[in-house]
N, C-alpha and C. Protein backbone atom coordinates (compact mmCIF):
# COMPACT_ATOMS: atom_id res chain seq x y z
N UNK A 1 0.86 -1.17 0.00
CA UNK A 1 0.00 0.00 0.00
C UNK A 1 0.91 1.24 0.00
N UNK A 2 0.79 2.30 -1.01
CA UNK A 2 1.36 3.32 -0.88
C UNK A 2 1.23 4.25 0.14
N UNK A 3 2.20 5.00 0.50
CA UNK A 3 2.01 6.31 1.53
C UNK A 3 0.91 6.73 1.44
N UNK A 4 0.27 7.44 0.74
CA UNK A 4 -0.50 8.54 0.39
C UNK A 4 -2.13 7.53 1.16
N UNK A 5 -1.98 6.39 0.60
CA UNK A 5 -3.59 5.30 0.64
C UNK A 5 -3.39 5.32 1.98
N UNK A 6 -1.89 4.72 2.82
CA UNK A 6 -2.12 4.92 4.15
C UNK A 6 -2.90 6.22 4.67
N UNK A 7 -2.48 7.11 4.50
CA UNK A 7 -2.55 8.38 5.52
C UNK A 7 -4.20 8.57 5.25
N UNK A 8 -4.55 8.36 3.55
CA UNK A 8 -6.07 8.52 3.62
C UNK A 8 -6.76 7.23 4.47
N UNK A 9 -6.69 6.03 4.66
CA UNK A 9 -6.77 5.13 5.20
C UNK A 9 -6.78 5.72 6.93
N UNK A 10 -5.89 5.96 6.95
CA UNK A 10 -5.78 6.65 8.63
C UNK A 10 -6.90 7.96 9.03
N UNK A 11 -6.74 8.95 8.19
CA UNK A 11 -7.39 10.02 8.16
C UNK A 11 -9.20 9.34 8.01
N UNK A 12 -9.73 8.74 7.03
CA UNK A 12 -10.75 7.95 7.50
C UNK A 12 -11.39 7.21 8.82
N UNK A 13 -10.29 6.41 9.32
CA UNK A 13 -10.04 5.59 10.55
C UNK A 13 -11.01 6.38 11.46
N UNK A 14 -9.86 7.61 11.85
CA UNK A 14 -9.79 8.68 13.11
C UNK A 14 -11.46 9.77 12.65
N UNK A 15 -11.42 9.59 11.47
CA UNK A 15 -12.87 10.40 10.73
C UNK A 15 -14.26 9.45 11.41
N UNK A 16 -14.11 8.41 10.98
CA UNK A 16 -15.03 7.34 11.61
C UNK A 16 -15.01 7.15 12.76
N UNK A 17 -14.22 7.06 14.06
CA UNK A 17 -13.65 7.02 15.77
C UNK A 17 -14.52 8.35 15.92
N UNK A 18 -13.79 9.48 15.47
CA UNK A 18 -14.65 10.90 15.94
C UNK A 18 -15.35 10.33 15.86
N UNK A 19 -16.23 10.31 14.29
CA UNK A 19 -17.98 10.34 14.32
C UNK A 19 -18.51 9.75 15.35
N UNK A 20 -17.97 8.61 15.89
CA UNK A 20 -18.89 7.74 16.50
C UNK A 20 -18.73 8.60 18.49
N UNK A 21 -17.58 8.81 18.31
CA UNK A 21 -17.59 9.38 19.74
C UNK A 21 -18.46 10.90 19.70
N UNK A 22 -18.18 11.52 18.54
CA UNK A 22 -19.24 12.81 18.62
C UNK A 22 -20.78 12.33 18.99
N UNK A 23 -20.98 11.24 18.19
CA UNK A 23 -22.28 10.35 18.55
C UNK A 23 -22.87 10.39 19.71
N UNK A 24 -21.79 9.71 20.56
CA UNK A 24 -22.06 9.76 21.82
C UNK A 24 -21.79 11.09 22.95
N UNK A 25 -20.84 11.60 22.80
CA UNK A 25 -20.70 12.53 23.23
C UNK A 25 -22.13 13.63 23.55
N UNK A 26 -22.83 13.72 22.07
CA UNK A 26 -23.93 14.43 21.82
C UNK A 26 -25.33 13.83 22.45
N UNK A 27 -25.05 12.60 22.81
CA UNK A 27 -25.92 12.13 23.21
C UNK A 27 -25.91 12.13 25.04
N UNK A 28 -24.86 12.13 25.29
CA UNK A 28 -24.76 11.65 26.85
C UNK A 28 -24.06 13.10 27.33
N UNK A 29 -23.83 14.02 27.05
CA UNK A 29 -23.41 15.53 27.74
C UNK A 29 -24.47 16.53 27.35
N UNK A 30 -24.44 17.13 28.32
CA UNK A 30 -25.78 18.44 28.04
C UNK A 30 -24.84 19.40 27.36
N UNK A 31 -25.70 19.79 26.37
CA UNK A 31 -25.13 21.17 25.59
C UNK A 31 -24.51 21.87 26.29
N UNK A 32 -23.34 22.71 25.70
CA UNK A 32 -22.68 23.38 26.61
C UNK A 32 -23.31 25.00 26.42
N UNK A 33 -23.52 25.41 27.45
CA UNK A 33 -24.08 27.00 27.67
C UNK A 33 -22.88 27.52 26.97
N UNK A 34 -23.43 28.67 25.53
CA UNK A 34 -22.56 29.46 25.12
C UNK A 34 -22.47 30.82 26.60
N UNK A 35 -20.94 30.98 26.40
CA UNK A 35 -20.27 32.21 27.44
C UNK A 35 -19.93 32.52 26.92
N UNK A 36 -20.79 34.49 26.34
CA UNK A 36 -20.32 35.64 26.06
C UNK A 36 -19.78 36.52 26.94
N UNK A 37 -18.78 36.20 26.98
CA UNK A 37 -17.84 37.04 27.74
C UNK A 37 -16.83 37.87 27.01
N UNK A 38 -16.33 39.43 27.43
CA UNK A 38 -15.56 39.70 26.92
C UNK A 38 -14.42 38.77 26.19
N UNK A 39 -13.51 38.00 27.41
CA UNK A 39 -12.37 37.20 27.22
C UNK A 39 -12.74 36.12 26.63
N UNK A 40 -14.15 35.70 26.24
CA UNK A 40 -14.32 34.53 25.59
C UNK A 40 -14.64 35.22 24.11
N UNK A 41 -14.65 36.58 24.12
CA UNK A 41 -15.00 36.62 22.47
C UNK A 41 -13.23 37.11 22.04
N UNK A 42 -12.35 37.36 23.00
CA UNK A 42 -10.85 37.24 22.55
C UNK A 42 -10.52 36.20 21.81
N UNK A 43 -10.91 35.55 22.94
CA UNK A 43 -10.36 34.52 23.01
C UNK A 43 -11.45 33.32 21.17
N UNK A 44 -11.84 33.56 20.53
CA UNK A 44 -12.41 33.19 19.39
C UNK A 44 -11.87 34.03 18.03
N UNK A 45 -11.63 35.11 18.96
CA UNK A 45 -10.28 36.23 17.34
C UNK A 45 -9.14 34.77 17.60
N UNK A 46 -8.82 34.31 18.96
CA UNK A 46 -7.12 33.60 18.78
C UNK A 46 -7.39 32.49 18.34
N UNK A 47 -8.68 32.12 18.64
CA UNK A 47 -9.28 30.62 17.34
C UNK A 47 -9.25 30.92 16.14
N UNK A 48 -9.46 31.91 15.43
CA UNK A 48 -9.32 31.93 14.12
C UNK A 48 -7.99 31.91 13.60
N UNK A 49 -7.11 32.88 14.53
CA UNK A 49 -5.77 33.37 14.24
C UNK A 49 -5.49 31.61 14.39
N UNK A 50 -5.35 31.36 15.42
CA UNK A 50 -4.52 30.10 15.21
C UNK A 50 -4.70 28.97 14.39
N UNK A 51 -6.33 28.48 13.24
CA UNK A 51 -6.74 28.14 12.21
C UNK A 51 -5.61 28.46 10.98
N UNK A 52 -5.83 30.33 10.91
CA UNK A 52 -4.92 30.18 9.58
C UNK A 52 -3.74 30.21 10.16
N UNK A 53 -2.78 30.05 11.03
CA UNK A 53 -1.47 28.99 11.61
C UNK A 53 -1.38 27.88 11.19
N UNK A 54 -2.40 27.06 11.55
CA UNK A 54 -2.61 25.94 11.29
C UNK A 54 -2.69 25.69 9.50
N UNK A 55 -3.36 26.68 8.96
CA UNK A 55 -2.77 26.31 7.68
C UNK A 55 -1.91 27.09 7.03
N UNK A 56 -1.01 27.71 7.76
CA UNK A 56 -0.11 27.92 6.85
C UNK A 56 0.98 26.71 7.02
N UNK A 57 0.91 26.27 8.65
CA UNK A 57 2.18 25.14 8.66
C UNK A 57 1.73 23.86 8.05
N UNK A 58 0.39 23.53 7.69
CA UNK A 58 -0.14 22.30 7.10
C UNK A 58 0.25 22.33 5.26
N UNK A 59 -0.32 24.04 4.89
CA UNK A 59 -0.34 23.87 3.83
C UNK A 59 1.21 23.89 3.33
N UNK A 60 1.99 24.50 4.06
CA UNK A 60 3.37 23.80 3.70
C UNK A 60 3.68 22.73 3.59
N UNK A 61 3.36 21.97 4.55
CA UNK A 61 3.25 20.55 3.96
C UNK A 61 3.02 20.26 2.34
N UNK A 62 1.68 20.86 2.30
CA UNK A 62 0.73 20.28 1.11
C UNK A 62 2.44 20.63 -0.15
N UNK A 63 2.07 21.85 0.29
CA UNK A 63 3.11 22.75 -1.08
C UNK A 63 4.33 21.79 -1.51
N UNK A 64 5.19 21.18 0.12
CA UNK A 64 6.40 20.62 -0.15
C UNK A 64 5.91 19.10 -1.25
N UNK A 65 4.78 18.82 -1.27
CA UNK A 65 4.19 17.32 -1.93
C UNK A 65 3.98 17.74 -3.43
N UNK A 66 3.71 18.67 -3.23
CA UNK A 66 3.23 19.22 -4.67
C UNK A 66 4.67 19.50 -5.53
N UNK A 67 5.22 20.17 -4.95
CA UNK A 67 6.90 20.22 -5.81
C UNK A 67 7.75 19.03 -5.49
N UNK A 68 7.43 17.99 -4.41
CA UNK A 68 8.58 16.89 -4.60
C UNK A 68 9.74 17.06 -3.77
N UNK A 69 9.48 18.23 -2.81
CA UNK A 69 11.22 18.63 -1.68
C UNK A 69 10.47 17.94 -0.26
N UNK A 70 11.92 17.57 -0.07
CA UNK A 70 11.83 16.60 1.60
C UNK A 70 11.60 15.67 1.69
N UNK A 71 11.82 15.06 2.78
CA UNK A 71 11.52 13.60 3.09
C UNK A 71 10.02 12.99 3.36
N UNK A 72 9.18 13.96 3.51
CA UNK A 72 7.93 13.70 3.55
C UNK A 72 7.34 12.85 2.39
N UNK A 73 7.89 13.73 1.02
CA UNK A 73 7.50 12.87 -0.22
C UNK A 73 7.76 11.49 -0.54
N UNK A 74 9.01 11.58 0.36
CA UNK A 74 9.77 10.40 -0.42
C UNK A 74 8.89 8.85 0.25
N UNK A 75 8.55 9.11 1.64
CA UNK A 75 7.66 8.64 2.95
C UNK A 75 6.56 8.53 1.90
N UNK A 76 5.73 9.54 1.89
CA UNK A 76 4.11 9.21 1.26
C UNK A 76 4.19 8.85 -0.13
N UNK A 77 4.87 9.20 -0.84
CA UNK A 77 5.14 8.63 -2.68
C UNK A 77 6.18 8.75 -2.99
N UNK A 78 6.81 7.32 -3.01
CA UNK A 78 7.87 6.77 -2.91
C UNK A 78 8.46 7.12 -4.58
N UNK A 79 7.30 6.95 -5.47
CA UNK A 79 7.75 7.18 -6.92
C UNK A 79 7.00 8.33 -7.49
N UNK A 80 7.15 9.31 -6.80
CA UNK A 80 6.40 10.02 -7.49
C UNK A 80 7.77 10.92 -7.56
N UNK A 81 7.33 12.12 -9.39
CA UNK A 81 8.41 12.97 -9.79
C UNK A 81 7.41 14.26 -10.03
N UNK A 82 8.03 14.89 -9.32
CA UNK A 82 6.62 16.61 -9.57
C UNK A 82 7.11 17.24 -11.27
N UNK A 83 6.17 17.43 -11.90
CA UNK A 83 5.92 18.02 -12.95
C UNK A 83 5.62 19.68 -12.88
N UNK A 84 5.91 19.68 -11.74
CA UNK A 84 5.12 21.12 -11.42
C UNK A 84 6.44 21.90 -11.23
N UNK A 85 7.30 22.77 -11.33
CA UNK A 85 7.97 23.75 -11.05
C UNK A 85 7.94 25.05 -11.85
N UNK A 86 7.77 26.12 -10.29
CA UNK A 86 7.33 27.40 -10.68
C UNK A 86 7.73 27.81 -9.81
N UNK A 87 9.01 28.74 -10.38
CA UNK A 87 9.54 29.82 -9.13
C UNK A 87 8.92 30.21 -8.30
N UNK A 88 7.35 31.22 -8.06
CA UNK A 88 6.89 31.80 -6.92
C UNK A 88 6.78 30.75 -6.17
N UNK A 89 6.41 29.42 -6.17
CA UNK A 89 6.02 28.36 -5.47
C UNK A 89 7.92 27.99 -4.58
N UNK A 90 8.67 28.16 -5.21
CA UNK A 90 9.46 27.35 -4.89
C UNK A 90 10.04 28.93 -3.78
N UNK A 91 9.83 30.12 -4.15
CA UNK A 91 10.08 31.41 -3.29
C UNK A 91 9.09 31.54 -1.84
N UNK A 92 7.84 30.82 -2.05
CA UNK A 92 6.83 30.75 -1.09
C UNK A 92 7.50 29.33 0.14
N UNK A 93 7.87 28.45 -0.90
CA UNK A 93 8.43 27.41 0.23
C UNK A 93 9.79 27.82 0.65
N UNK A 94 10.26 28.65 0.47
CA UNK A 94 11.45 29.12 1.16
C UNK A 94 10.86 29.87 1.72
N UNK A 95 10.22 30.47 2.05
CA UNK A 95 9.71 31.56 2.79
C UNK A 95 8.87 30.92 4.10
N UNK A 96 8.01 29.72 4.01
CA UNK A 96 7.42 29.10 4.61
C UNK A 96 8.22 28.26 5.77
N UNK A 97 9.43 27.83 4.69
CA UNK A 97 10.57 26.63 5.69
C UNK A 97 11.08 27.57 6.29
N UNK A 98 11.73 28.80 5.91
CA UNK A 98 12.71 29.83 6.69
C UNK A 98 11.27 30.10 8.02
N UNK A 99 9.92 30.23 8.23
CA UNK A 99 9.19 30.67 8.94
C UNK A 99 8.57 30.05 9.82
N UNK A 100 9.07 28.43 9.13
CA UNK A 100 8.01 27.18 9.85
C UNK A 100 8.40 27.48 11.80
N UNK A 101 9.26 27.61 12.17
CA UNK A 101 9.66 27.64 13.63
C UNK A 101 9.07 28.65 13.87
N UNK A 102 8.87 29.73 13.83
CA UNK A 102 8.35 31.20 14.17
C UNK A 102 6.36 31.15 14.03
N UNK A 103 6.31 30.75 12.76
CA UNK A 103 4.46 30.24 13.22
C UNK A 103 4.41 29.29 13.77
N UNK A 104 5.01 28.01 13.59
CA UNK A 104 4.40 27.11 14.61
C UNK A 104 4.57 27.71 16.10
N UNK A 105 5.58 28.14 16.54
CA UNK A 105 5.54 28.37 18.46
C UNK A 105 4.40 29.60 18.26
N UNK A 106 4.03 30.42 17.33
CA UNK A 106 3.08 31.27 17.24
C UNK A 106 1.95 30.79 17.77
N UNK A 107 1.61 29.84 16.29
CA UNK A 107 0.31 28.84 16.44
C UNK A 107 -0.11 28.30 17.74
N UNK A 108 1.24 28.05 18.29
CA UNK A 108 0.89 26.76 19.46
C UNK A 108 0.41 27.62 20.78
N UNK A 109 0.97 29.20 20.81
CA UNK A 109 0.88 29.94 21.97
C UNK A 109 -0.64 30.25 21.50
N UNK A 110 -0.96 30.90 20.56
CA UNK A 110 -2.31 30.93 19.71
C UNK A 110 -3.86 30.17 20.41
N UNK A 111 -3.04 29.24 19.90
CA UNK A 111 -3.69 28.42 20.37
C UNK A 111 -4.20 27.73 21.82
N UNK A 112 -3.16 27.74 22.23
CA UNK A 112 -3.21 27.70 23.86
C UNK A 112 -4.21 28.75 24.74
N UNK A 113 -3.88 30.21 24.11
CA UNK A 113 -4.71 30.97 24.73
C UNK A 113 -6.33 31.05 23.92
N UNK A 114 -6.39 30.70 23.51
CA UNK A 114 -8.13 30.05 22.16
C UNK A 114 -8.23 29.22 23.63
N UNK A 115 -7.57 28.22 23.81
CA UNK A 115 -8.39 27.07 24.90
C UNK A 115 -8.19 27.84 26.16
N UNK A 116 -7.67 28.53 26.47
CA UNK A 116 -7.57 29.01 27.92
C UNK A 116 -8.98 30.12 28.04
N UNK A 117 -8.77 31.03 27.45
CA UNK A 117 -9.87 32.23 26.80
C UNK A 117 -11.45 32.00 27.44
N UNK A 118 -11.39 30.55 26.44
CA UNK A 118 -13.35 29.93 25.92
C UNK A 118 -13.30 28.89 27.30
N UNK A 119 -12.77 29.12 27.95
CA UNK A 119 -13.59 28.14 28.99
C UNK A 119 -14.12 26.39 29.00
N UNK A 120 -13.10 25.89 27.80
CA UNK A 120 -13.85 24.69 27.09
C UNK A 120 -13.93 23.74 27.91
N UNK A 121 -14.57 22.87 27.70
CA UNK A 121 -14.98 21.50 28.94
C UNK A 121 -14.11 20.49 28.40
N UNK A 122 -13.23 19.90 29.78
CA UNK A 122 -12.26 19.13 29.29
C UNK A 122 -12.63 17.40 29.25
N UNK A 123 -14.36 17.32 30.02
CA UNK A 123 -14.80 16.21 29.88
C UNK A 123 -15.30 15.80 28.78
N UNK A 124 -15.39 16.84 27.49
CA UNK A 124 -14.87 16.06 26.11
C UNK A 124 -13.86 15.92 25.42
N UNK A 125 -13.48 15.18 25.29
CA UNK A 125 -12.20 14.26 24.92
C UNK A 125 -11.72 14.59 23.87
N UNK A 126 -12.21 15.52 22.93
CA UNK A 126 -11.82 16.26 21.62
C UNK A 126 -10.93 17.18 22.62
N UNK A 127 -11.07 17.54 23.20
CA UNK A 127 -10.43 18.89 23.43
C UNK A 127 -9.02 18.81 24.34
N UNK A 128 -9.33 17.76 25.18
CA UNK A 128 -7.77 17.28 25.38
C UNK A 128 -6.97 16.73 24.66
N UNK A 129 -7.28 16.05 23.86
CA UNK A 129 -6.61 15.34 22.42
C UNK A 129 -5.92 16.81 21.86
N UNK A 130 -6.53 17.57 21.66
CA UNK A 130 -5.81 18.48 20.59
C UNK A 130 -5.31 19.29 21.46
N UNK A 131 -5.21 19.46 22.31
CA UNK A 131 -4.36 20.31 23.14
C UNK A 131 -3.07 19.19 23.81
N UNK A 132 -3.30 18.01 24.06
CA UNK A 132 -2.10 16.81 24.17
C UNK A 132 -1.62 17.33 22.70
N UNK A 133 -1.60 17.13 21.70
CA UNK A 133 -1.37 17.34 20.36
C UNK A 133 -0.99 18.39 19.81
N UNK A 134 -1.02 19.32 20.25
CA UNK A 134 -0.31 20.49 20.26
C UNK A 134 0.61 20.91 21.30
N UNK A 135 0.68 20.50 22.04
CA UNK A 135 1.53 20.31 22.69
C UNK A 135 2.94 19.58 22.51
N UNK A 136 2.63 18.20 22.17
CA UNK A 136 3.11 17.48 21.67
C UNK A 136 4.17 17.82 20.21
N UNK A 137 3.53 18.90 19.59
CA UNK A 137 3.99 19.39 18.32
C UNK A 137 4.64 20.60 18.63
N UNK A 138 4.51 21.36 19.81
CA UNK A 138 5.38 22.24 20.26
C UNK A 138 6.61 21.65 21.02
N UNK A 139 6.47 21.00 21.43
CA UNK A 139 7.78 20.27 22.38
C UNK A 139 8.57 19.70 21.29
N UNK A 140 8.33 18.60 20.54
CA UNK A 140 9.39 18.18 19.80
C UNK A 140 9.55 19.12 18.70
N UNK A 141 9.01 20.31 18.28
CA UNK A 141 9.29 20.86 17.08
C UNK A 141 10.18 21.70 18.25
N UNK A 142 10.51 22.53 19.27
CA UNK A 142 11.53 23.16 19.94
C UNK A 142 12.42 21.82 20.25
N UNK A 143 12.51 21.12 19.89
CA UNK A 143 13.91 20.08 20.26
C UNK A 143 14.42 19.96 18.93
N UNK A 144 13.75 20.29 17.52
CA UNK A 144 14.28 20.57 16.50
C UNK A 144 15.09 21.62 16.18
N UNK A 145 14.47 22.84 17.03
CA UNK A 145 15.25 24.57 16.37
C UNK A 145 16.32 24.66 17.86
N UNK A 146 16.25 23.94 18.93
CA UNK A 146 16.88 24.14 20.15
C UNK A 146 18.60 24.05 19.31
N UNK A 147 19.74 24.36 19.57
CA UNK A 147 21.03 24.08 19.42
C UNK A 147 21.22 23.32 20.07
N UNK A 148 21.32 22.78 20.94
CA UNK A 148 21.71 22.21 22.25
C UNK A 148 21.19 20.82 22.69
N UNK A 149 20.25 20.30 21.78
CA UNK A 149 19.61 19.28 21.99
C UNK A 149 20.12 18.09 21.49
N UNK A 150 20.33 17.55 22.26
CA UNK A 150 21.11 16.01 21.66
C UNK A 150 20.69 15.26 20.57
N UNK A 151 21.89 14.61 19.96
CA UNK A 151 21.20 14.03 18.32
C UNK A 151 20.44 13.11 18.73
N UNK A 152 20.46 12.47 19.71
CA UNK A 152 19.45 11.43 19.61
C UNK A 152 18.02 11.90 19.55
N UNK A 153 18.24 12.54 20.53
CA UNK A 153 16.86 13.53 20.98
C UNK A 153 16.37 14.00 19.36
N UNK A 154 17.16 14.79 19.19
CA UNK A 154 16.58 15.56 17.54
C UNK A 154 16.36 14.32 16.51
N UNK A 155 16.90 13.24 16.56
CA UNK A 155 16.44 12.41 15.06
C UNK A 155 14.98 11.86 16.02
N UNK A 156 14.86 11.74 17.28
CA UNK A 156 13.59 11.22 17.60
C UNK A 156 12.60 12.00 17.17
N UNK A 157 12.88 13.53 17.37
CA UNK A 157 12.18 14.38 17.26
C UNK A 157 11.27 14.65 16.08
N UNK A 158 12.18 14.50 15.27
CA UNK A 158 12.15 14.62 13.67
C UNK A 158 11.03 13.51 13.45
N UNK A 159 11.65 12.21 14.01
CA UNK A 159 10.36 11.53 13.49
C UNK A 159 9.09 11.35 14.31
N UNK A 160 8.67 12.53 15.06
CA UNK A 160 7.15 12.19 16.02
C UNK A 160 7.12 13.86 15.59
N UNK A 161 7.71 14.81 15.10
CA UNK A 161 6.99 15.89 14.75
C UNK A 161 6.86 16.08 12.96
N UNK A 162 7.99 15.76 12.67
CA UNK A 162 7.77 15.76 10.73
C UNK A 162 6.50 14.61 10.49
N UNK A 163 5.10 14.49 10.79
CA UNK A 163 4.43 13.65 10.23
C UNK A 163 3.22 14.55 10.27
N UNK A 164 2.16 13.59 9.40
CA UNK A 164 0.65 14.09 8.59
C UNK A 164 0.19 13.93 9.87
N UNK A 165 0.59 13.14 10.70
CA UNK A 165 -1.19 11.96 11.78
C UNK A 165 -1.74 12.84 12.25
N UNK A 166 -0.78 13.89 13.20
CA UNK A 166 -0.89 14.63 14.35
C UNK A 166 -1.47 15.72 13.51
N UNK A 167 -1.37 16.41 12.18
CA UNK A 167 -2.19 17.09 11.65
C UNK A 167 -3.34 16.83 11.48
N UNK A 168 -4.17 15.45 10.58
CA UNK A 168 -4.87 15.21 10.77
C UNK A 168 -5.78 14.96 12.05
N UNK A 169 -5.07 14.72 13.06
CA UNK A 169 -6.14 14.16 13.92
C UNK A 169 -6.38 15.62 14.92
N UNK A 170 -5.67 16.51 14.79
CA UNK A 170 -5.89 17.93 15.57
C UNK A 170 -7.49 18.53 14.36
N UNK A 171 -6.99 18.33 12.79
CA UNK A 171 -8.09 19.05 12.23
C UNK A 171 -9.40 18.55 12.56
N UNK A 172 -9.21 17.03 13.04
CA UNK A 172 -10.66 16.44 12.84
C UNK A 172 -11.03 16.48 14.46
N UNK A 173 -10.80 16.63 15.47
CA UNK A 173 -10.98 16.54 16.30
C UNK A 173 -11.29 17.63 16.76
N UNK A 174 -10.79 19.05 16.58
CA UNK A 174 -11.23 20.23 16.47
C UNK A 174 -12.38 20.62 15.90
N UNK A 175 -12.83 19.67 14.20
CA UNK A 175 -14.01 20.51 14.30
C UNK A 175 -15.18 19.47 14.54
N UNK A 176 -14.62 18.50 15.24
CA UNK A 176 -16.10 17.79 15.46
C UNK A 176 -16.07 18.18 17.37
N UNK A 177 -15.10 18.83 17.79
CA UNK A 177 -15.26 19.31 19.12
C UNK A 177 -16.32 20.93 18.78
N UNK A 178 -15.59 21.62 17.92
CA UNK A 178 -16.63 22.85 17.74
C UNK A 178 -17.62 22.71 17.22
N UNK A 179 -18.11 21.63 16.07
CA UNK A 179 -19.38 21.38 16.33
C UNK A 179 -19.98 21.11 17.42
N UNK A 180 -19.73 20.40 18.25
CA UNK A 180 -20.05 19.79 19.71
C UNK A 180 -21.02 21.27 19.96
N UNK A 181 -20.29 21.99 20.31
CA UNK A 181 -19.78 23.44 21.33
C UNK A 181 -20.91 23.93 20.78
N UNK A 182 -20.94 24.35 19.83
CA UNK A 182 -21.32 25.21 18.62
C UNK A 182 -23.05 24.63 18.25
N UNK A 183 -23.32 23.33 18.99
CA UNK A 183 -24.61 22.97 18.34
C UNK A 183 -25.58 24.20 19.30
């Protein structure tokens, strides 16, 4: 099975797990009382802000697949050769890789204060997941830009933060938690 069938294979998986736990979730927790609060309507500007974070460090991803640079490609399509080269694209992913450390700890602080802000209920399980998970993606992505961090440490690093999963399963878990919220 190729890379690419995995990750859609996976991304399905965790698509189907949500559904069924949103299922229940919706069924066995009382709606959550929306709180208009000053700091909770801040705190929904740093949900958005940290969304397009989230895609600018995702869609870098996408971009690096689309031109064929990094090890990611080589991981998800083993034979694949990009047909696609176009300077602005290849000026945007330099711009993106030179930036990836600077939005992601952005994103992740972003984000942190989005969940701190809204008051969210941590007895649904969407919402600790993606905050374990961002977390998770802030810690080993600073053991990547750290100097000082031991090679072992950094090739571990490399391989539990350079991957799709933890993207996927933050997008899907996020919006079947704000649906939750949001019904």
């Amino acid at each position: 099975m190729t890379g690419i069938k995995r990750v859609l294979l996976f991304a399905a998986a965790v698509f189907v797990i949500s559904l069924g736990y949103f299922i229940y979730a919706s069924t066995v927790y009382p709606p959550t009382p929306e709180n208009e609060t000053f700091l909770s309507e801040i705190g929904e500007g740093f949900g958005e802000i940290g969304l397009y974070g989230l895609l600018l460090i995702y869609g870098r991803t996408l971009l690096k697949i689309l031109l064929g640079k990094g090890a990611i490609v080589h991981r998800l399509l083993p034979d694949y050769s990009p047909q696609l080269s176009v300077p602005l694209f290849n000026g945007l992913l330099g711009f993106l890789n030179r930036t990836h450390v600077y939005i992601g700890l952005a994103t992740a602080a972003v984000i942190f204060l989005h969940i701190g802000l809204m008051g969210i209920p941590m007895k649904i399980l969407f919402f600790p997941a993606v905050l374990a998970l961002v977390i998770w993606q802030a810690v080993f992505g600073l053991f990547l830009s750290w100097r000082y961090t031991p090679k072992q440490l950094k090739q571990f690093s490399y391989l539990v933060h350079a991957q799709f999963a933890t993207g996927i399963m933050i997008g899907i878990f996020a919006l079947f938690g704000h649906t939750l919220i949001d019904d």
